[in-house]
PDB file of N, CA and C in Angstrom:
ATOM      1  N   UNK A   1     -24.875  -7.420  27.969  1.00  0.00           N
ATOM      2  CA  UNK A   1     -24.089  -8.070  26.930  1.00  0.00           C
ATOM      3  C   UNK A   1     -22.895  -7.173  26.587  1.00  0.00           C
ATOM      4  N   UNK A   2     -22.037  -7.992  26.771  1.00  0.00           N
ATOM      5  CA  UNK A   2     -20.603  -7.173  26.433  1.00  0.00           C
ATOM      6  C   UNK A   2     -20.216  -7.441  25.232  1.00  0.00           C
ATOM      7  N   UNK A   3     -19.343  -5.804  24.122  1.00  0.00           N
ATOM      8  CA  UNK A   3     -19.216  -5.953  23.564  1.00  0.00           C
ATOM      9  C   UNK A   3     -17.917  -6.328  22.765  1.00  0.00           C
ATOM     10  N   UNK A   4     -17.707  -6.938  21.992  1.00  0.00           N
ATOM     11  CA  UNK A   4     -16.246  -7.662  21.906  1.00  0.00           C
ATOM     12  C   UNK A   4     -15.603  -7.164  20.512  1.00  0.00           C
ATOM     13  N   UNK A   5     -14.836  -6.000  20.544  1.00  0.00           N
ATOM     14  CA  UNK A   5     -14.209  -5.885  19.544  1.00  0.00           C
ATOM     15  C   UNK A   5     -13.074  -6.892  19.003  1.00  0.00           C
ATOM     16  N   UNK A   6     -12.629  -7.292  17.525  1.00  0.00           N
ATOM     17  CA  UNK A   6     -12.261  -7.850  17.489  1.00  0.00           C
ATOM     18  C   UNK A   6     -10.922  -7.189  16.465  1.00  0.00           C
ATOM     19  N   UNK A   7      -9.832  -7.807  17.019  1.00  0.00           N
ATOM     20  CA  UNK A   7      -8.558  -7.372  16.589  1.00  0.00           C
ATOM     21  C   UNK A   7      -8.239  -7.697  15.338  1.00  0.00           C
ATOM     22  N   UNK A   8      -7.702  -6.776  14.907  1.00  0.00           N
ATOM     23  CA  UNK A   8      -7.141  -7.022  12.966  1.00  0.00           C
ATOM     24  C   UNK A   8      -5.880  -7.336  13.669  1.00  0.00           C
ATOM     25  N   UNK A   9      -5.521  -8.075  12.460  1.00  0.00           N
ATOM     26  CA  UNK A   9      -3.923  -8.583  12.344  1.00  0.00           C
ATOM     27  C   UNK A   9      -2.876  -7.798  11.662  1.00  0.00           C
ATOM     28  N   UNK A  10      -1.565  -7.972  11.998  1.00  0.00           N
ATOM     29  CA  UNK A  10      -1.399  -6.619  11.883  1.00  0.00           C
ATOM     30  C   UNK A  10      -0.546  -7.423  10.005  1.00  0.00           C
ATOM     31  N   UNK A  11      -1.018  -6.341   9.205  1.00  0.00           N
ATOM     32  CA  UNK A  11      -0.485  -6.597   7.611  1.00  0.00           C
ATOM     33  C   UNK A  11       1.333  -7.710   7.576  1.00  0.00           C
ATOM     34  N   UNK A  12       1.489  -8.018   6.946  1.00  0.00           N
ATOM     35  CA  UNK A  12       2.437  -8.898   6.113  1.00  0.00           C
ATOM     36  C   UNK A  12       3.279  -8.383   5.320  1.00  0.00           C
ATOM     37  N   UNK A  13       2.381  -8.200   4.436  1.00  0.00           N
ATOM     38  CA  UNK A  13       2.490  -7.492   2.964  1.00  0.00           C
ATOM     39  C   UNK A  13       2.649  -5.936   2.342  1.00  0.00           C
ATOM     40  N   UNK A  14       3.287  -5.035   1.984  1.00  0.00           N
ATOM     41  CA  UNK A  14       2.736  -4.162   1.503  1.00  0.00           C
ATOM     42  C   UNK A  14       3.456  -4.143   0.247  1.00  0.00           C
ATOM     43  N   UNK A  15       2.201  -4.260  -0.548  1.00  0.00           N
ATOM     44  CA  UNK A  15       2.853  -3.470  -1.677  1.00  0.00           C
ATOM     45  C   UNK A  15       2.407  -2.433  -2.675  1.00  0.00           C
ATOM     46  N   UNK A  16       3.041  -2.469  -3.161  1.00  0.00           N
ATOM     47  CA  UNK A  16       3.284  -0.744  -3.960  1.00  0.00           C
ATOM     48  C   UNK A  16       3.355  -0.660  -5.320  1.00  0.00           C
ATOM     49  N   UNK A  17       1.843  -0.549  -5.781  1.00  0.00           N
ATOM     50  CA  UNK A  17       1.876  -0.517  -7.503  1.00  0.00           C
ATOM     51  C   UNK A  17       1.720   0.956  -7.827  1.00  0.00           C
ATOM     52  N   UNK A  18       2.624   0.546  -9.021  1.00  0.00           N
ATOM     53  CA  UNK A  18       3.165   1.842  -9.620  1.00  0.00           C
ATOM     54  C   UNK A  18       3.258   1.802 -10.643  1.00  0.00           C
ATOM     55  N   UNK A  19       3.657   2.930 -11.583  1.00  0.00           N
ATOM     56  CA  UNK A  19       3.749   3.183 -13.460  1.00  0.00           C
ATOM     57  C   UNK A  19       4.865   4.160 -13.980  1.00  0.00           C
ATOM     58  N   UNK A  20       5.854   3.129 -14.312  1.00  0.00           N
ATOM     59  CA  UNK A  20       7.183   4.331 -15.232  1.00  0.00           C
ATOM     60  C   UNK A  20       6.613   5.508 -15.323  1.00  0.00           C
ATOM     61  N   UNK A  21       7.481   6.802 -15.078  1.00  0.00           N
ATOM     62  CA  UNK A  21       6.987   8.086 -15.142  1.00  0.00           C
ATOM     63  C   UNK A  21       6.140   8.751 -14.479  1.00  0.00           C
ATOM     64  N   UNK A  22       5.510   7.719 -13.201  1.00  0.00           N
ATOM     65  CA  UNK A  22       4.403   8.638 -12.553  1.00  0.00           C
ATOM     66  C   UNK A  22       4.766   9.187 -11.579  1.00  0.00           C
ATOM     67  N   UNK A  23       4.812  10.749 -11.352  1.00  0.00           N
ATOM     68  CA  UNK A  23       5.436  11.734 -10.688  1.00  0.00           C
ATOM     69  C   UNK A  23       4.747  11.401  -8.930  1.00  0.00           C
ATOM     70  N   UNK A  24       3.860  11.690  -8.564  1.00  0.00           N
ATOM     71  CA  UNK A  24       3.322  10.875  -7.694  1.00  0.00           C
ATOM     72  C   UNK A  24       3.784   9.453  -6.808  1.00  0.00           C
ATOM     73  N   UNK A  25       4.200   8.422  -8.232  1.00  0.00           N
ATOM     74  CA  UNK A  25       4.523   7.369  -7.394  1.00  0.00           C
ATOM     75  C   UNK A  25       6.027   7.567  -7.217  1.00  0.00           C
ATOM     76  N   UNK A  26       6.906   8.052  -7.583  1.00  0.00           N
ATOM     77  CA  UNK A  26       8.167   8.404  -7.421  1.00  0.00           C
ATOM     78  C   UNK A  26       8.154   9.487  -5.913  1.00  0.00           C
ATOM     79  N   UNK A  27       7.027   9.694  -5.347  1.00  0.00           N
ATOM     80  CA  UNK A  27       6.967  10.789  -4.245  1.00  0.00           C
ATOM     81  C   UNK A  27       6.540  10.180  -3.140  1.00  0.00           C
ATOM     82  N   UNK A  28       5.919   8.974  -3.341  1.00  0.00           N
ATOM     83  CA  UNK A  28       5.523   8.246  -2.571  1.00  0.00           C
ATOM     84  C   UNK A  28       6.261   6.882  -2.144  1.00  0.00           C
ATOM     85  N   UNK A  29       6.762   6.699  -3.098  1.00  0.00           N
ATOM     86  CA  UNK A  29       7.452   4.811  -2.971  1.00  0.00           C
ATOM     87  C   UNK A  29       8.225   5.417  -1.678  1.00  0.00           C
ATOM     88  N   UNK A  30       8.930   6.207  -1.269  1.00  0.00           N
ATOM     89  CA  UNK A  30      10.212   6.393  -0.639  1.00  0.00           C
ATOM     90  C   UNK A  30       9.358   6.216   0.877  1.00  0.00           C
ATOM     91  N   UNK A  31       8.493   7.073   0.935  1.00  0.00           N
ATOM     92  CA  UNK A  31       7.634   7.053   2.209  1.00  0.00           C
ATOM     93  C   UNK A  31       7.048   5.525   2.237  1.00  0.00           C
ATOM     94  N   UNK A  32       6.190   5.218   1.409  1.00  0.00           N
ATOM     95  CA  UNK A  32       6.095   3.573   1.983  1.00  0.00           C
ATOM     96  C   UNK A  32       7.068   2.626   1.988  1.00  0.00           C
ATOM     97  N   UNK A  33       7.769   2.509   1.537  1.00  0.00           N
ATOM     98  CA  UNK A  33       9.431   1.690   1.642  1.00  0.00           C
ATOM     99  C   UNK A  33       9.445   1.665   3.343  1.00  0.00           C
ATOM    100  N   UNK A  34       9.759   3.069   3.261  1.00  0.00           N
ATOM    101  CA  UNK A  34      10.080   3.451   4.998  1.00  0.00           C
ATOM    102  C   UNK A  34       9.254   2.803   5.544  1.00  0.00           C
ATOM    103  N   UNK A  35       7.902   2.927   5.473  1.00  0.00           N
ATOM    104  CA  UNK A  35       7.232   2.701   7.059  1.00  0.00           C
ATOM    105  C   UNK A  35       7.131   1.246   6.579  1.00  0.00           C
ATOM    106  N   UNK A  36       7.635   0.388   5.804  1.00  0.00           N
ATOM    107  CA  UNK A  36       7.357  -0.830   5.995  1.00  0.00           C
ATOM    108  C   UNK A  36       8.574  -1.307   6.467  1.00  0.00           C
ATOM    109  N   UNK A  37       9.424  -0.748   6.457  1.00  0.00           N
ATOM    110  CA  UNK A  37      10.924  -1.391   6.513  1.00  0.00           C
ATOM    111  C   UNK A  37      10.699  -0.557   8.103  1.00  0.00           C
ATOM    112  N   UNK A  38      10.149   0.098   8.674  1.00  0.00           N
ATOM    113  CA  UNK A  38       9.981   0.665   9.939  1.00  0.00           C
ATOM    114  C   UNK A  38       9.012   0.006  10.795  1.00  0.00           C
ATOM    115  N   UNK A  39       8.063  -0.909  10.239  1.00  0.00           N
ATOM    116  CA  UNK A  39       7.727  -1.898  10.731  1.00  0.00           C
ATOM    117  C   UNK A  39       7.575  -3.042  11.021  1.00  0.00           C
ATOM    118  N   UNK A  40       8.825  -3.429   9.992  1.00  0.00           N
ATOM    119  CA  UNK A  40       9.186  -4.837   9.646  1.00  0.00           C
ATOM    120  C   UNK A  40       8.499  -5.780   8.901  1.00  0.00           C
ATOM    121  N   UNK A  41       7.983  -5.175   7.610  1.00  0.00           N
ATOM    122  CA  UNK A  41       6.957  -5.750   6.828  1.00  0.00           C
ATOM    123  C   UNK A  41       7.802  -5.962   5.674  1.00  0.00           C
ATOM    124  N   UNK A  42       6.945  -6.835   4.654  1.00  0.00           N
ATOM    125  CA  UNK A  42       7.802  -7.155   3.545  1.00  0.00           C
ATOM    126  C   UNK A  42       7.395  -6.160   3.013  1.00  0.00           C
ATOM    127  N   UNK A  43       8.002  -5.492   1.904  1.00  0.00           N
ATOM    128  CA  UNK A  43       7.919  -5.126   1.033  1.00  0.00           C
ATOM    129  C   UNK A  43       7.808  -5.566  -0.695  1.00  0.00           C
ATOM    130  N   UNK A  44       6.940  -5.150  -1.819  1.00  0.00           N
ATOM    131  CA  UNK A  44       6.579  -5.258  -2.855  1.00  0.00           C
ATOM    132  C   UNK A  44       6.761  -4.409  -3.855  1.00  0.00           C
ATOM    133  N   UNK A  45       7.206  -4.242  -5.138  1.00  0.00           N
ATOM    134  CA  UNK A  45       6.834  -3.092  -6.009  1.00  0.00           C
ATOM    135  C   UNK A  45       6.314  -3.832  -7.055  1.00  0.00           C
ATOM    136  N   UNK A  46       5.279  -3.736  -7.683  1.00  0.00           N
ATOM    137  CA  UNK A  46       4.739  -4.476  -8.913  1.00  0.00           C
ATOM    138  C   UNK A  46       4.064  -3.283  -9.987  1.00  0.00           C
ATOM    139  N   UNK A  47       4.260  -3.152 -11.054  1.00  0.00           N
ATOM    140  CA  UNK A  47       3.857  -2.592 -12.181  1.00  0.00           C
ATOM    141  C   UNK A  47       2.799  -2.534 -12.334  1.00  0.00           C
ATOM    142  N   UNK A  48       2.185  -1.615 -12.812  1.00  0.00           N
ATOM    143  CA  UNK A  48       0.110  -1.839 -12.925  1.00  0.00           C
ATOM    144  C   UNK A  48      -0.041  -2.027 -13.939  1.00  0.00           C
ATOM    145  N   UNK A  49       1.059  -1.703 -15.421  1.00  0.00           N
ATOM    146  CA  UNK A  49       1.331  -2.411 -16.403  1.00  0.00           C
ATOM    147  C   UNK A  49       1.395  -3.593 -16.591  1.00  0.00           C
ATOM    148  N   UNK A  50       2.478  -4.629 -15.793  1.00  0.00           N
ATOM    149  CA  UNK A  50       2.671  -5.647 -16.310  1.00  0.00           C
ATOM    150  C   UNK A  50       1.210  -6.690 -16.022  1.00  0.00           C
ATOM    151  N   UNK A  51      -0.287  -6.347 -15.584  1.00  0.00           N
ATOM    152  CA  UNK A  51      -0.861  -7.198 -15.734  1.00  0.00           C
ATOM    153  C   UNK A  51      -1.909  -6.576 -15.657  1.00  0.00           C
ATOM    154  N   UNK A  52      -2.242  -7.372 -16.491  1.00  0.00           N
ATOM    155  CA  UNK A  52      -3.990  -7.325 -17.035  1.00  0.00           C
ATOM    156  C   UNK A  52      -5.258  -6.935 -15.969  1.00  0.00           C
ATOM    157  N   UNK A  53      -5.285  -8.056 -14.514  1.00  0.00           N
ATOM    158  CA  UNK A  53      -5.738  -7.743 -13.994  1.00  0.00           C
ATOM    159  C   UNK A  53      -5.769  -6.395 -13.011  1.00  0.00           C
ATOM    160  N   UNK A  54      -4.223  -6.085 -12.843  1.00  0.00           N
ATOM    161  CA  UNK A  54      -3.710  -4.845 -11.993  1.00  0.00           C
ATOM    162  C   UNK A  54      -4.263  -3.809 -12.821  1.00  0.00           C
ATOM    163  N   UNK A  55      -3.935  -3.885 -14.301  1.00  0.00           N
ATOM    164  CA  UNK A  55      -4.776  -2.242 -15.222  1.00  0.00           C
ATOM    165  C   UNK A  55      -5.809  -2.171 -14.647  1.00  0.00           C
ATOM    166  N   UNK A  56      -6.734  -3.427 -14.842  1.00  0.00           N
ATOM    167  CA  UNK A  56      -8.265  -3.044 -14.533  1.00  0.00           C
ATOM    168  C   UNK A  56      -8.486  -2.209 -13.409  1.00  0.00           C
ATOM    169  N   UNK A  57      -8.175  -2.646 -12.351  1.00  0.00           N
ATOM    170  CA  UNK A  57      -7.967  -2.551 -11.204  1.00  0.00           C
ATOM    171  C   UNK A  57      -7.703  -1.170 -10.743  1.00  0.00           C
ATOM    172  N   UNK A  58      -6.724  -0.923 -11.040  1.00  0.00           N
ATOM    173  CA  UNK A  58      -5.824   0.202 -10.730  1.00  0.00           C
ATOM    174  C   UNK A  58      -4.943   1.329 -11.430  1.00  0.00           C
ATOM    175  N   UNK A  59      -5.615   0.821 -12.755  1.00  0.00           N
ATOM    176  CA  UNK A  59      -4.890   2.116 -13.541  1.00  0.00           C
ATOM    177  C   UNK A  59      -5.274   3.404 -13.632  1.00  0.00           C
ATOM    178  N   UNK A  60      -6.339   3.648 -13.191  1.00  0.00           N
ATOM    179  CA  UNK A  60      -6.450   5.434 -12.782  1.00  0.00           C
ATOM    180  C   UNK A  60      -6.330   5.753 -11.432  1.00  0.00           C
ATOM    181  N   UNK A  61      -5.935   4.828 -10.488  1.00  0.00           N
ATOM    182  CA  UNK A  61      -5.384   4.667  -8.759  1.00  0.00           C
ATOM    183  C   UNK A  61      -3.914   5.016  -8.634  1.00  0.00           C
ATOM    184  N   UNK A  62      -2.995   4.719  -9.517  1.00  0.00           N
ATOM    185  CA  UNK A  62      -1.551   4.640  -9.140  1.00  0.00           C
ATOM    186  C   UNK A  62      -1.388   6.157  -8.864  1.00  0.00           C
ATOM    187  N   UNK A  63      -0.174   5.988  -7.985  1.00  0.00           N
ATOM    188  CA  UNK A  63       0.504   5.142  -6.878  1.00  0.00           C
ATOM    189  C   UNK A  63      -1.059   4.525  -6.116  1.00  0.00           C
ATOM    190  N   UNK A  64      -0.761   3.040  -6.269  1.00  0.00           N
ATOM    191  CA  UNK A  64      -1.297   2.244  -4.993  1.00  0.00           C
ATOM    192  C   UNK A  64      -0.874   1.346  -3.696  1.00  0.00           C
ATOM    193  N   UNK A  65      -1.308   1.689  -2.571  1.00  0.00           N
ATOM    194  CA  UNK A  65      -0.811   0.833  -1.365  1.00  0.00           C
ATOM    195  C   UNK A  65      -2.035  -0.153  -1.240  1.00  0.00           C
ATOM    196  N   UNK A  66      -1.154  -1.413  -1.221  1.00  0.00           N
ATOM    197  CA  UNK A  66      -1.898  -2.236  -1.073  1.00  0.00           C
ATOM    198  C   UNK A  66      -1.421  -3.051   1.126  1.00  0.00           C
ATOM    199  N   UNK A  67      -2.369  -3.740   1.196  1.00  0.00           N
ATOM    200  CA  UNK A  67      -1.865  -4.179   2.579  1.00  0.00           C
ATOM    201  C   UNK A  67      -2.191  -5.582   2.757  1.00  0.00           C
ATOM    202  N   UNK A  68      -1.549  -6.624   2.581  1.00  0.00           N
ATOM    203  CA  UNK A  68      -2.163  -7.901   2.284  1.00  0.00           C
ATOM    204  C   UNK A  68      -3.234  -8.301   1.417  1.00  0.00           C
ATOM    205  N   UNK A  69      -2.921  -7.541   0.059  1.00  0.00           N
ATOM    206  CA  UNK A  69      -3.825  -7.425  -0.693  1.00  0.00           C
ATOM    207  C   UNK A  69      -5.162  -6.527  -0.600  1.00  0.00           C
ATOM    208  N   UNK A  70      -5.195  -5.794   0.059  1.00  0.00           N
ATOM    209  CA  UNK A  70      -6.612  -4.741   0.510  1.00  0.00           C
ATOM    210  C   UNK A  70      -6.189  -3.329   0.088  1.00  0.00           C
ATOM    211  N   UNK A  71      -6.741  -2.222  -0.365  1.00  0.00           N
ATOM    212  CA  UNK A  71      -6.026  -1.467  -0.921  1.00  0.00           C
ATOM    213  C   UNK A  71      -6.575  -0.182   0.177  1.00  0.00           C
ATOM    214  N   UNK A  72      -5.368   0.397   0.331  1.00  0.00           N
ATOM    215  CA  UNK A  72      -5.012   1.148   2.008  1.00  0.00           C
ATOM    216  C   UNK A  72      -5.216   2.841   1.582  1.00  0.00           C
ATOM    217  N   UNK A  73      -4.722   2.437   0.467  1.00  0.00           N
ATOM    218  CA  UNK A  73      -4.469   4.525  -0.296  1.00  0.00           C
ATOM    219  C   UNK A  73      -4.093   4.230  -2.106  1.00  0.00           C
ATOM    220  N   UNK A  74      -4.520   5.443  -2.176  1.00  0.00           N
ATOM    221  CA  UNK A  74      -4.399   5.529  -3.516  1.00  0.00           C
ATOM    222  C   UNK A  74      -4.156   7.295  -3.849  1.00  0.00           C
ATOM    223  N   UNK A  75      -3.250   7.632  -5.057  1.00  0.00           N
ATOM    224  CA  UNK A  75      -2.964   8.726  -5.283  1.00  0.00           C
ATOM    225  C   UNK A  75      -1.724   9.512  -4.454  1.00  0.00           C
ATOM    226  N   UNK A  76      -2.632   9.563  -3.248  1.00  0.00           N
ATOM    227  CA  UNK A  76      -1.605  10.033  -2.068  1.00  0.00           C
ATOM    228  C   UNK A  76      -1.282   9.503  -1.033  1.00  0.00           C
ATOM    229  N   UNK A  77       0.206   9.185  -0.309  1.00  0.00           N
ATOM    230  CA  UNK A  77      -0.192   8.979   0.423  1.00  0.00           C
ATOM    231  C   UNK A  77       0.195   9.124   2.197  1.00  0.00           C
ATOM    232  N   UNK A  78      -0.249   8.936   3.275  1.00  0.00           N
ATOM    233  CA  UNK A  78      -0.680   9.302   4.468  1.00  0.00           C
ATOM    234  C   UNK A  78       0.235   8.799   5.580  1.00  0.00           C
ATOM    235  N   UNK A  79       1.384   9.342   5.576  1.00  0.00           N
ATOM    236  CA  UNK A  79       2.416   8.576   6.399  1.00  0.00           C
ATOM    237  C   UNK A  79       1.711   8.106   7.416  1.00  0.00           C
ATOM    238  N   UNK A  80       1.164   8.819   8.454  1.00  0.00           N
ATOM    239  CA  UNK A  80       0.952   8.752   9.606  1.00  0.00           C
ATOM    240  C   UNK A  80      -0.331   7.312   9.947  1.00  0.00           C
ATOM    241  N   UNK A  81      -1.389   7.703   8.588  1.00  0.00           N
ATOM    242  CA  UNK A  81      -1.908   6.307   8.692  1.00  0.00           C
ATOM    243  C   UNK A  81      -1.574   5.199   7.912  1.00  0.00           C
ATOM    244  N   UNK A  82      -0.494   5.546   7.266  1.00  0.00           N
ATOM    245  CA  UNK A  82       0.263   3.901   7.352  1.00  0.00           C
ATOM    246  C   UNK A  82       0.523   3.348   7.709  1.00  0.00           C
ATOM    247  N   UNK A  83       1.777   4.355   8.622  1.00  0.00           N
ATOM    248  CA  UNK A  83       2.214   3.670  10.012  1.00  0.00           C
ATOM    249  C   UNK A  83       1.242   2.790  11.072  1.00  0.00           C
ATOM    250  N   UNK A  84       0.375   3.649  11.675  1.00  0.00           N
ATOM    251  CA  UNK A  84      -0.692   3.529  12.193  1.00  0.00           C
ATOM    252  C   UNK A  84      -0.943   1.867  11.593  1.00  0.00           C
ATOM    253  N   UNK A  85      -1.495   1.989  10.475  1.00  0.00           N
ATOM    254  CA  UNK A  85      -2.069   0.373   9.967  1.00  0.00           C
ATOM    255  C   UNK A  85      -1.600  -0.714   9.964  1.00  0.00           C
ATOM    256  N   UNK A  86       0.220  -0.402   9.923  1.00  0.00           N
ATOM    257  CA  UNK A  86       1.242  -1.481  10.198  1.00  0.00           C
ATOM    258  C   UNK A  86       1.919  -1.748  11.554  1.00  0.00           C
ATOM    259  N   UNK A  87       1.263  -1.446  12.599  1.00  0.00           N
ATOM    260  CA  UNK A  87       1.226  -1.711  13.465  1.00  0.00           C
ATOM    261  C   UNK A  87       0.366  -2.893  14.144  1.00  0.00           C
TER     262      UNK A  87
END
């Protein structure tokens, strides 16, 4: 029996929640910008403020990468496997 890996698709989406003043996400947006605009992905920036559900979520996470909604990194983050993922 052979085994059949099965291929992910490659992301859409990335986006990039973040919070006025966070030193971190100001260190990071620039690097994910890039590798999405280096892979021809859309790009996102959404506030973890402006919603209720995003605080819950993600307010002790920011900076967050999200990837079609799935969340890829948090805190820091990993050029090389970004790239990598948006491929």
């Amino acid at each position: 029996m052979a085994l059949r890996l099965r291929r992910r698709e490659r992301p859409t989406l990335v986006t990039f929640v973040t919070r006025a003043g966070c030193h971190l996400c100001d260190v990071a947006e620039p690097v994910v910008r890039s590798a999405a605009e280096h892979a021809g992905v859309a790009f996102e920036r959404r506030d973890v403020d402006a919603s209720d559900a995003d605080r819950a979520a993600y307010s002790d996470k920011v900076p967050v990468v999200l990837l079609d909604g799935r969340e890829h990194a948090y805190w820091t983050v990993d050029e090389k496997a970004l790239r990598r993922a948006l491929r």
